[in-house]
Protein backbone atom coordinates (compact mmCIF):
# COMPACT_ATOMS: atom_id res chain seq x y z
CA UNK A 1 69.35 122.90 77.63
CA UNK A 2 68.21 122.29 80.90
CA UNK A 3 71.43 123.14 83.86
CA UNK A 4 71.05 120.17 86.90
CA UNK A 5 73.35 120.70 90.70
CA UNK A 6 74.69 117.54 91.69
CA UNK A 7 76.38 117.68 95.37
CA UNK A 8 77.63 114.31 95.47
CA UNK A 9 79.53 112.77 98.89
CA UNK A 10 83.31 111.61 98.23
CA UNK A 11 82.55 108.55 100.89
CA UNK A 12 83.85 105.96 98.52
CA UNK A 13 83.05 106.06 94.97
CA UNK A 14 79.46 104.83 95.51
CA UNK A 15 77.67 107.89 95.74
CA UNK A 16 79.46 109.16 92.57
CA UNK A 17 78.75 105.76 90.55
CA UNK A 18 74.70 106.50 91.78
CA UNK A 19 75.04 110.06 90.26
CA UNK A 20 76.58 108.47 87.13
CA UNK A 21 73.90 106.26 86.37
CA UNK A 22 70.95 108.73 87.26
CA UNK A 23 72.24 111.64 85.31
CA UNK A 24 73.44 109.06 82.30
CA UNK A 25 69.58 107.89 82.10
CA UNK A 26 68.59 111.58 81.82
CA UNK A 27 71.26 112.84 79.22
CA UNK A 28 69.54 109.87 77.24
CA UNK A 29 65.78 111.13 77.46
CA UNK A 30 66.72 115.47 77.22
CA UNK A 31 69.26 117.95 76.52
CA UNK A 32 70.82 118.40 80.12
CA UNK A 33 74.05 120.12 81.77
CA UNK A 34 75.04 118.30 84.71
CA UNK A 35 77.00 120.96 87.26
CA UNK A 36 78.76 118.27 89.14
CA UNK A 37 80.10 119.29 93.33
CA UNK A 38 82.60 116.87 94.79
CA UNK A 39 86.03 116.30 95.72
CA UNK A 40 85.24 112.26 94.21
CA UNK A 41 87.32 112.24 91.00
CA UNK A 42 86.19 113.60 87.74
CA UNK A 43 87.48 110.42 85.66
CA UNK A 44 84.10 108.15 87.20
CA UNK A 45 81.84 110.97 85.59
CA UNK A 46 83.78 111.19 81.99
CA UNK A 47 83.60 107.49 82.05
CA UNK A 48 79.77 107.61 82.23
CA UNK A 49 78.47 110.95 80.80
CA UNK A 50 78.52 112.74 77.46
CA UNK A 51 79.03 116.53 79.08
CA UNK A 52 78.93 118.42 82.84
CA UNK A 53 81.18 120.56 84.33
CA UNK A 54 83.26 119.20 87.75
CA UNK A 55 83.18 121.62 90.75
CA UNK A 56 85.87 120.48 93.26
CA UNK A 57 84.38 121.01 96.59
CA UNK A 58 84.27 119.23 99.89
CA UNK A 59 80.83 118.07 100.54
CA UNK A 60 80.31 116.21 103.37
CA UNK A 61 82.97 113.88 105.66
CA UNK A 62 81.08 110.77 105.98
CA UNK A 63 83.66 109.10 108.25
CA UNK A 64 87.36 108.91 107.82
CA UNK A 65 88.87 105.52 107.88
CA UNK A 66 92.30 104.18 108.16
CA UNK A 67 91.53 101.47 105.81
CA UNK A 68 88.31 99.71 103.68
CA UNK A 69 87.31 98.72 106.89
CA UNK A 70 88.19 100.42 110.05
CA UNK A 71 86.69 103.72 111.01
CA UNK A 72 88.51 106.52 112.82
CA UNK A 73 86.03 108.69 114.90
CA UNK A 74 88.39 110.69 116.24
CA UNK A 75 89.62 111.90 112.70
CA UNK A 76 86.28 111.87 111.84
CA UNK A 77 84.65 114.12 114.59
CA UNK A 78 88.01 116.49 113.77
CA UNK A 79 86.98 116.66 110.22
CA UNK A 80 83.25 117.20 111.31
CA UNK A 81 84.14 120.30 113.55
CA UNK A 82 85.83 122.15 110.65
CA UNK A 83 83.47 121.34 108.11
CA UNK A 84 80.07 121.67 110.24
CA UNK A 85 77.68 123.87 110.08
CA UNK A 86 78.23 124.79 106.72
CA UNK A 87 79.25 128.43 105.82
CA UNK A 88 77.03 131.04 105.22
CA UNK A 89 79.84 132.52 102.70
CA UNK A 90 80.03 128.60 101.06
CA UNK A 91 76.52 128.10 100.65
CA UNK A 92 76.33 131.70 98.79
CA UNK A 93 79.11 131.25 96.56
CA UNK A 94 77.33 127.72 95.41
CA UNK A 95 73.95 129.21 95.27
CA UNK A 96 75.29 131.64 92.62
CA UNK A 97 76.82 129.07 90.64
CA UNK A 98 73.73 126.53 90.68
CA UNK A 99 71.12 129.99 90.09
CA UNK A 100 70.28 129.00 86.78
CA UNK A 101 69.15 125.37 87.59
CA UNK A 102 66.03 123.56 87.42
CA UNK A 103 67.03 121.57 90.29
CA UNK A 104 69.66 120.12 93.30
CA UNK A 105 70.21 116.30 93.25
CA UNK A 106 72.10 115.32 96.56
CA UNK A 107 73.16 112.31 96.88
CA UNK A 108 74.03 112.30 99.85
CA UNK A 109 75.71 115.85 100.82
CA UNK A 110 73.03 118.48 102.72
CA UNK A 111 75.09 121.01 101.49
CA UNK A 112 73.03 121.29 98.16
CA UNK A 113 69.73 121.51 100.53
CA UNK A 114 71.27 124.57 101.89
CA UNK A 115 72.18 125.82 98.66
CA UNK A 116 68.53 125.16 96.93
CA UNK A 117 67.47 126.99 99.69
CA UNK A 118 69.52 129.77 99.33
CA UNK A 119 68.78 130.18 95.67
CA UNK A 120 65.34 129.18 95.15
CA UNK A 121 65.44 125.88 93.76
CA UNK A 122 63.65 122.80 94.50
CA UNK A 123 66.05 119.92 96.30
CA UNK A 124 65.91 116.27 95.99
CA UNK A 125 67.72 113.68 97.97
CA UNK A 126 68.67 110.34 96.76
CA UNK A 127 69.92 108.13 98.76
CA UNK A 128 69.53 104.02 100.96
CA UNK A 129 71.11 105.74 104.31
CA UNK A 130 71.69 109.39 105.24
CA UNK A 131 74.72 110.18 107.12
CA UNK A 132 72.95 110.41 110.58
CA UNK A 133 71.64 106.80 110.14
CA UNK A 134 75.21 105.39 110.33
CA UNK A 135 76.60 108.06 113.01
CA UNK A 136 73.64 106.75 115.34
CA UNK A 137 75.89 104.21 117.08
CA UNK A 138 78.68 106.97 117.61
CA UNK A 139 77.58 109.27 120.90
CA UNK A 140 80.71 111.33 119.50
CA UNK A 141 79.08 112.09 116.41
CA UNK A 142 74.90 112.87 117.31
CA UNK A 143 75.10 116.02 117.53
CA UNK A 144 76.38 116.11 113.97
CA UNK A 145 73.67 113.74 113.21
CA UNK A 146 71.36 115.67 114.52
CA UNK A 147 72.40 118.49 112.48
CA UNK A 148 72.42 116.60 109.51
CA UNK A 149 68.45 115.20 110.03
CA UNK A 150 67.10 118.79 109.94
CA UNK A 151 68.79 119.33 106.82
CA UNK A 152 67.91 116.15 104.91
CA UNK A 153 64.41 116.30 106.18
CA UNK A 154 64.01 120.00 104.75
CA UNK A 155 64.61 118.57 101.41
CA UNK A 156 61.63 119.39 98.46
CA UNK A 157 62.00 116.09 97.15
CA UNK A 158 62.99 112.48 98.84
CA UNK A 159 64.29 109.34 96.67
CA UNK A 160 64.98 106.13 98.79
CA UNK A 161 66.63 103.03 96.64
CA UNK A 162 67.00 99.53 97.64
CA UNK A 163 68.99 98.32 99.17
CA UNK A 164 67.42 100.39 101.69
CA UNK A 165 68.97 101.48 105.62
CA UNK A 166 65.87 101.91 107.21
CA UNK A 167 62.85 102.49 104.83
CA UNK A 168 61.15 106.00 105.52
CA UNK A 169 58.64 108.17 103.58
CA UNK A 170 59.88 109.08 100.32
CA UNK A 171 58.33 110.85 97.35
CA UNK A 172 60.03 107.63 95.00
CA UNK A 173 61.12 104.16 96.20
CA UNK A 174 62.85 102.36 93.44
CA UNK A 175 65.37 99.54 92.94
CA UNK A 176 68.81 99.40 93.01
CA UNK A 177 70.67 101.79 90.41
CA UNK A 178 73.69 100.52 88.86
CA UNK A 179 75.64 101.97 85.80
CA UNK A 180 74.88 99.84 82.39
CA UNK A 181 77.36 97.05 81.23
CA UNK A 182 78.78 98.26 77.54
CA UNK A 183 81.22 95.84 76.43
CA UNK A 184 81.36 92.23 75.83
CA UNK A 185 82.97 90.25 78.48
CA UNK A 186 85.41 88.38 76.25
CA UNK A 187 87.15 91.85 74.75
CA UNK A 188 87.24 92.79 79.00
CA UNK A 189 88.56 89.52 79.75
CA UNK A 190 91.82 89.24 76.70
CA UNK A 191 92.61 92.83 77.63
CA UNK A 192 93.45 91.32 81.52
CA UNK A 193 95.05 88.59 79.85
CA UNK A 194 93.17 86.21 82.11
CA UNK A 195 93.86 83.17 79.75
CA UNK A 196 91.64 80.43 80.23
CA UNK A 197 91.38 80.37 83.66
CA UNK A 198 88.27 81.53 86.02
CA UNK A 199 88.47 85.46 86.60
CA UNK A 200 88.32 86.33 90.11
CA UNK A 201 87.91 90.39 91.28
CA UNK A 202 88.19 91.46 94.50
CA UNK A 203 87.24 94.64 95.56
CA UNK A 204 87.10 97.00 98.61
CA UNK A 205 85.21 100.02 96.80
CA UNK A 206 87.25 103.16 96.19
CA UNK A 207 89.87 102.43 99.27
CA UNK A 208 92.42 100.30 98.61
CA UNK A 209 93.92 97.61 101.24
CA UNK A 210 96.82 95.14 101.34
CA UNK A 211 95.71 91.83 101.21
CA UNK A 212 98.02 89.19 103.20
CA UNK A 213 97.16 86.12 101.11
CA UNK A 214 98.71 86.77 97.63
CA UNK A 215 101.35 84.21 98.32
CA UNK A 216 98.37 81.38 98.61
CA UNK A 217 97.04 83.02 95.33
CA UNK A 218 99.85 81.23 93.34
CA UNK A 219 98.67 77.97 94.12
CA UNK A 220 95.40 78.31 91.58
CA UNK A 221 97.79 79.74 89.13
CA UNK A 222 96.24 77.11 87.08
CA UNK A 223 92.56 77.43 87.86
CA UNK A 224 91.99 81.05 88.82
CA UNK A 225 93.45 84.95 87.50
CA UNK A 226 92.71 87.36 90.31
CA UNK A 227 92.11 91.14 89.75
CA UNK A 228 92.22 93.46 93.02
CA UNK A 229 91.24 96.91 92.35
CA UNK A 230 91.47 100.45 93.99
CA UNK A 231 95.31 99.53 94.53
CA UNK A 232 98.26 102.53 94.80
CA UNK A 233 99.44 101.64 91.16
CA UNK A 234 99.08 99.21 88.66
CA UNK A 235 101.39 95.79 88.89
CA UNK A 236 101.54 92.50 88.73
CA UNK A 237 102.48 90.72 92.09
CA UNK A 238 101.97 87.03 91.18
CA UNK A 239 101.35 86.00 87.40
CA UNK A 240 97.84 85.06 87.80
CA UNK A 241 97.47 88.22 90.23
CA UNK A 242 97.22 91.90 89.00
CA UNK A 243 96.42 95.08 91.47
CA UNK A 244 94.59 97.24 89.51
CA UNK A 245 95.09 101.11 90.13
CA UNK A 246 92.21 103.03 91.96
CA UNK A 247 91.99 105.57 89.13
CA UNK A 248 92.10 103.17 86.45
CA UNK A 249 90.36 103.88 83.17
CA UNK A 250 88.85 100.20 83.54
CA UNK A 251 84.94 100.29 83.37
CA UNK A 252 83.88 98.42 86.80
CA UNK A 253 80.58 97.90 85.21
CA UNK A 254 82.20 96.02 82.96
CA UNK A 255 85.17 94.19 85.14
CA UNK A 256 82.08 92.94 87.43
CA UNK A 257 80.06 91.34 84.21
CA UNK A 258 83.08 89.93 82.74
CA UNK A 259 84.51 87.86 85.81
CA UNK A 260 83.14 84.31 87.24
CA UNK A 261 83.19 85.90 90.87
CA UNK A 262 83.47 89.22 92.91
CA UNK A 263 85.03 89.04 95.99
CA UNK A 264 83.78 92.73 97.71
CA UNK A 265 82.75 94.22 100.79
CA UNK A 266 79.46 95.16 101.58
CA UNK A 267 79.25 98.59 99.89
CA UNK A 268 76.50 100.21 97.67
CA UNK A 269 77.60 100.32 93.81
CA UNK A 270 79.39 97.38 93.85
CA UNK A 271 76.44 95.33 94.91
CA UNK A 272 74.59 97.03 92.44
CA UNK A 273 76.45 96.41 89.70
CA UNK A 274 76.84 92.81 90.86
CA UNK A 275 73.23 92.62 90.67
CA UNK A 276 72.90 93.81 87.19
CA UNK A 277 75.36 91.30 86.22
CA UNK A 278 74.26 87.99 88.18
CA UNK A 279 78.08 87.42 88.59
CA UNK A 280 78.33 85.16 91.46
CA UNK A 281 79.37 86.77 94.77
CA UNK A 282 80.94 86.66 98.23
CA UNK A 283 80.28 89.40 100.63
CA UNK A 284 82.85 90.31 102.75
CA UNK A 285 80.65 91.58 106.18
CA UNK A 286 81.82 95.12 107.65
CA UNK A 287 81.64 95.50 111.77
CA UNK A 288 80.33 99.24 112.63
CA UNK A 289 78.67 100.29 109.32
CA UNK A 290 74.99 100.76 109.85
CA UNK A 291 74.91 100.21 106.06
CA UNK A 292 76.47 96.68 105.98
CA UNK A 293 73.62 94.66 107.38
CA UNK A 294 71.06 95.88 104.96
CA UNK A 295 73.21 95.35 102.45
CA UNK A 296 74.35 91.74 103.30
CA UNK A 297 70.74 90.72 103.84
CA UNK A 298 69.92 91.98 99.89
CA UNK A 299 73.03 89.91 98.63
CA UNK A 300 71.66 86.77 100.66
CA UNK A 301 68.61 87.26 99.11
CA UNK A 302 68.90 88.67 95.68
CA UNK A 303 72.43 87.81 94.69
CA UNK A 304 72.55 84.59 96.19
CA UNK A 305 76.08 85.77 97.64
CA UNK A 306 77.11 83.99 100.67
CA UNK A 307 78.18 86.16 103.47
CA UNK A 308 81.89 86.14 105.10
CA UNK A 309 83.46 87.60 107.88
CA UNK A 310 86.17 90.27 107.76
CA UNK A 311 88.97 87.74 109.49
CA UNK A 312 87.97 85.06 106.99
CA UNK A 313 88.33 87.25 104.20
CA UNK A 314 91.68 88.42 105.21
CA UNK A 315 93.61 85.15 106.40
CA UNK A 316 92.60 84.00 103.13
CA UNK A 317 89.89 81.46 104.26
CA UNK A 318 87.75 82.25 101.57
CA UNK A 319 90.10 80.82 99.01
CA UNK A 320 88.41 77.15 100.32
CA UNK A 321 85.08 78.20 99.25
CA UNK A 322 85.56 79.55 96.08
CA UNK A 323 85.22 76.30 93.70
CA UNK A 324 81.44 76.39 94.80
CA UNK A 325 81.01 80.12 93.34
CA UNK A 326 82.70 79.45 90.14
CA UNK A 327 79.71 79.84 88.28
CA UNK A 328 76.82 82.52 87.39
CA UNK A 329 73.95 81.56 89.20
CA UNK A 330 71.62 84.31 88.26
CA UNK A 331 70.27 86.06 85.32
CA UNK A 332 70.70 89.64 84.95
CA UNK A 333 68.58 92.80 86.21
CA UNK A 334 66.14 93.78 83.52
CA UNK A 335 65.11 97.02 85.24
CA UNK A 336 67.85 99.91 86.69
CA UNK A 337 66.85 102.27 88.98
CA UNK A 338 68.10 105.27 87.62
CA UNK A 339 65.56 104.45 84.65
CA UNK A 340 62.70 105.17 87.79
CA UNK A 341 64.54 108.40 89.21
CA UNK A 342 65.15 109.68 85.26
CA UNK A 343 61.56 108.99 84.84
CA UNK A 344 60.41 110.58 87.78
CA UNK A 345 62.61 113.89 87.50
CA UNK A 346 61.59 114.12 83.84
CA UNK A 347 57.61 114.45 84.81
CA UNK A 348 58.00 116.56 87.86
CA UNK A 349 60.73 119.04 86.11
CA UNK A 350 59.54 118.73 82.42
C-alpha cells in the first residue's frame, strides 16, 4: 500500500475539502494511506475517505480574522512571529513520521516542503494562491511572504487549479476540484424538512457569522426555507430558518446540489462545489482578500452568479433579488479536477 503526507492549511475548510477530493480520486484508482497534518477537523476527511490517519498539527496561520470577513493583521502578524520560521526540531519530528512515503502533497502549508526536504521525498504543491500572494497588500506581513515564496518555490512538484490567483508556471494546470455529489437531492431536501418551498443556503465557509436579517426571513415563510451553515450549534431561529452547526455531519456537496440557491462568499470549495452542481448563485464580494476577485470573476463567468457587496449582503438587500435566482441555470461539471491531479500523481509516482 502506497503511504501519501498531506500538510493541509486550517484557513477555512477549503484547503481540507481540496485534499478530500484529490486523495478520494486516488483511493479509487490504488491502494493508498493518506497521513493527513492539520489542525482542520478530522470529521471533513471521514466524510470523504475510506482510511488515513489525522496528525493534529498547526500548519500554517493564513490570517486570523474576527469574523467570515474581517481580517486582523495584528493577530495575524502575532501568530506569524511564533509560528515562523518553522522549527528545526518540528520539521524532524514530521520528517520521521512521513519517512516511509512516496510523496508530500501541500496544499497550501510549506511546512511539508521543509519536511520532504528533510526526509528525502519529492514535494508537490497544490494550490490557486499561495499565502504570500494574499499577504502582498499587507507591508506588516512581506517579510513573512517573502519567507514563504522561497519555500513554495523549492517545491519538486507545482499544481495550479482554476480558479486561479495569478497564473504561474506549474508542472499541472487543471480545473476546479470539488468533492462528488452522492445523494439524491430529494432524500437531502425531506431530511431539512424544507417542505415545498424553494431551499435557500447561505454560507460563509468554515467561519460562522450572525446574520442581522433573520427577522425579514419570516416574511417568505411561504416561498423560501433558508439553511445557514458553519453556525455555533444547531437550531431553529424562524420556522422556515435553520442554523446549521459548523461540524455538522451534513455532506455540503450534497446541501449545495440539493438547494435552488447558495448564498456564499467568495471562497474556494464552495464555488467549486457550486460549480459541479449548476445550483444558481450569489456571490457575496470580500474587501482585502487577494483571492476574492479571481474568484468573483469565475462565478460571473462560469456560474452565472451575480456578484454582491458585503453591506448588501448583510442589511439583507439581497432578499429583493432572489426571485430572479430561483432557478438552476446551468448544467453540471462533467470533469473534476482532482480526476487531473489523481491522474497525474498516479503516472509520475506509479
Amino acid at each position: 500500500m502506497k503511504n501519501i503526507a498531506c500538510f493541509v492549511s486550517s484557513h477555512g475548510f477549503g484547503h481540507a475539502a481540496r485534499v478530500s477530493a484529490i486523495l478520494e480520486a486516488l483511493q479509487k484508482r490504488e491502494e493508498c494511506m493518506p497521513h493527513i497534518f492539520t489542525t482542520a477537523g478530522e470529521d471533513i476527511f471521514t466524510q470523504t475517505l475510506n482510511r488515513f490517519s489525522y496528525h493534529k498539527q498547526l500548519n500554517d496561520i493564513g490570517f486570523i480574522q474576527n469574523d467570515a470577513f474581517a481580517l486582523n493583521i495584528p493577530a495575524t502578524l502575532t501568530a506569524l512571529d511564533s509560528l515562523l520560521p518553522y522549527q528545526d526540531e518540528t520539521v524532524a519530528r514530521s520528517a520521521q513520521i512521513c519517512h516511509n512515503c512516496s510523496y508530500i502533497l501541500c496544499d497550501i502549508s510549506p511546512l511539508g516542503i521543509l519536511v520532504g526536504q528533510k526526509a528525502g521525498i519529492p514535494s508537490i504543491v497544490v494550490e490557486n494562491f499561495t499565502w504570500e500572494q494574499l499577504y502582498k497588500p499587507f507591508p506588516a506581513l512581506s517579510d513573512y511572504g517573502n519567507y514563504l515564496r522561497t519555500l513554495y518555490d523549492s517545491a519538486d512538484i507545482h499544481i495550479q487549479t482554476e480558479p486561479f490567483c495569478g497564473r504561474r508556471e506549474a508542472d499541472l494546470h487543471c480545473g476546479p476540484i470539488f468533492r462528488a455529489v452522492r445523494e439524491e437531492p430529494e432524500a437531502v431536501r425531506s431530511r431539512l424538512h424544507c417542505g415545498g418551498r424553494s431551499a435557500v443556503l447561505v454560507t460563509a465557509g468554515g467561519l460562522g457569522f450572525t446574520p442581522g436579517f433573520i427577522r425579514d426571513l419570516q416574511r417568505y415563510a411561504d416561498e423560501y426555507f433558508f439553511i445557514f451553515s458553519g453556525q455555533e450549534k444547531e437550531y431553529r431561529p424562524a420556522p422556515n430558518v435553520l442554523f446549521l452547526d459548523r461540524f455538522s455531519d451534513h455532506y455540503y456537496p450534497d446541501l449545495i446540489n440539493c438547494v435552488d440557491v447558495v448564498v456564499f462568499k467568495s471562497g474556494y470549495s464552495t464555488l467549486s462545489e457550486v460549480y459541479q452542481a449548476g445550483t444558481a448563485a450569489i456571490c457575496v464580494q470580500r474587501e482585502n482578500f487577494a483571492e476574492s476577485a479571481p474568484l468573483e470573476a469565475f462565478a460571473r463567468q462560469h456560474l452565472e452568479a451575480e456578484i454582491i457587496s458585503l453591506d448588501n449582503f448583510l442589511s439583507g438587500e439581497w432578499l429583493r433579488i432572489l426571485p430572479r435566482h430561483n432557478v438552476k441555470k446551468r448544467t453540471a461539471a462533467t470533469e473534476n479536477g482532482a480526476d487531473r491531479v489523481a491522474d497525474y500523481l498516479m503516472t509520475h509516482f506509479s
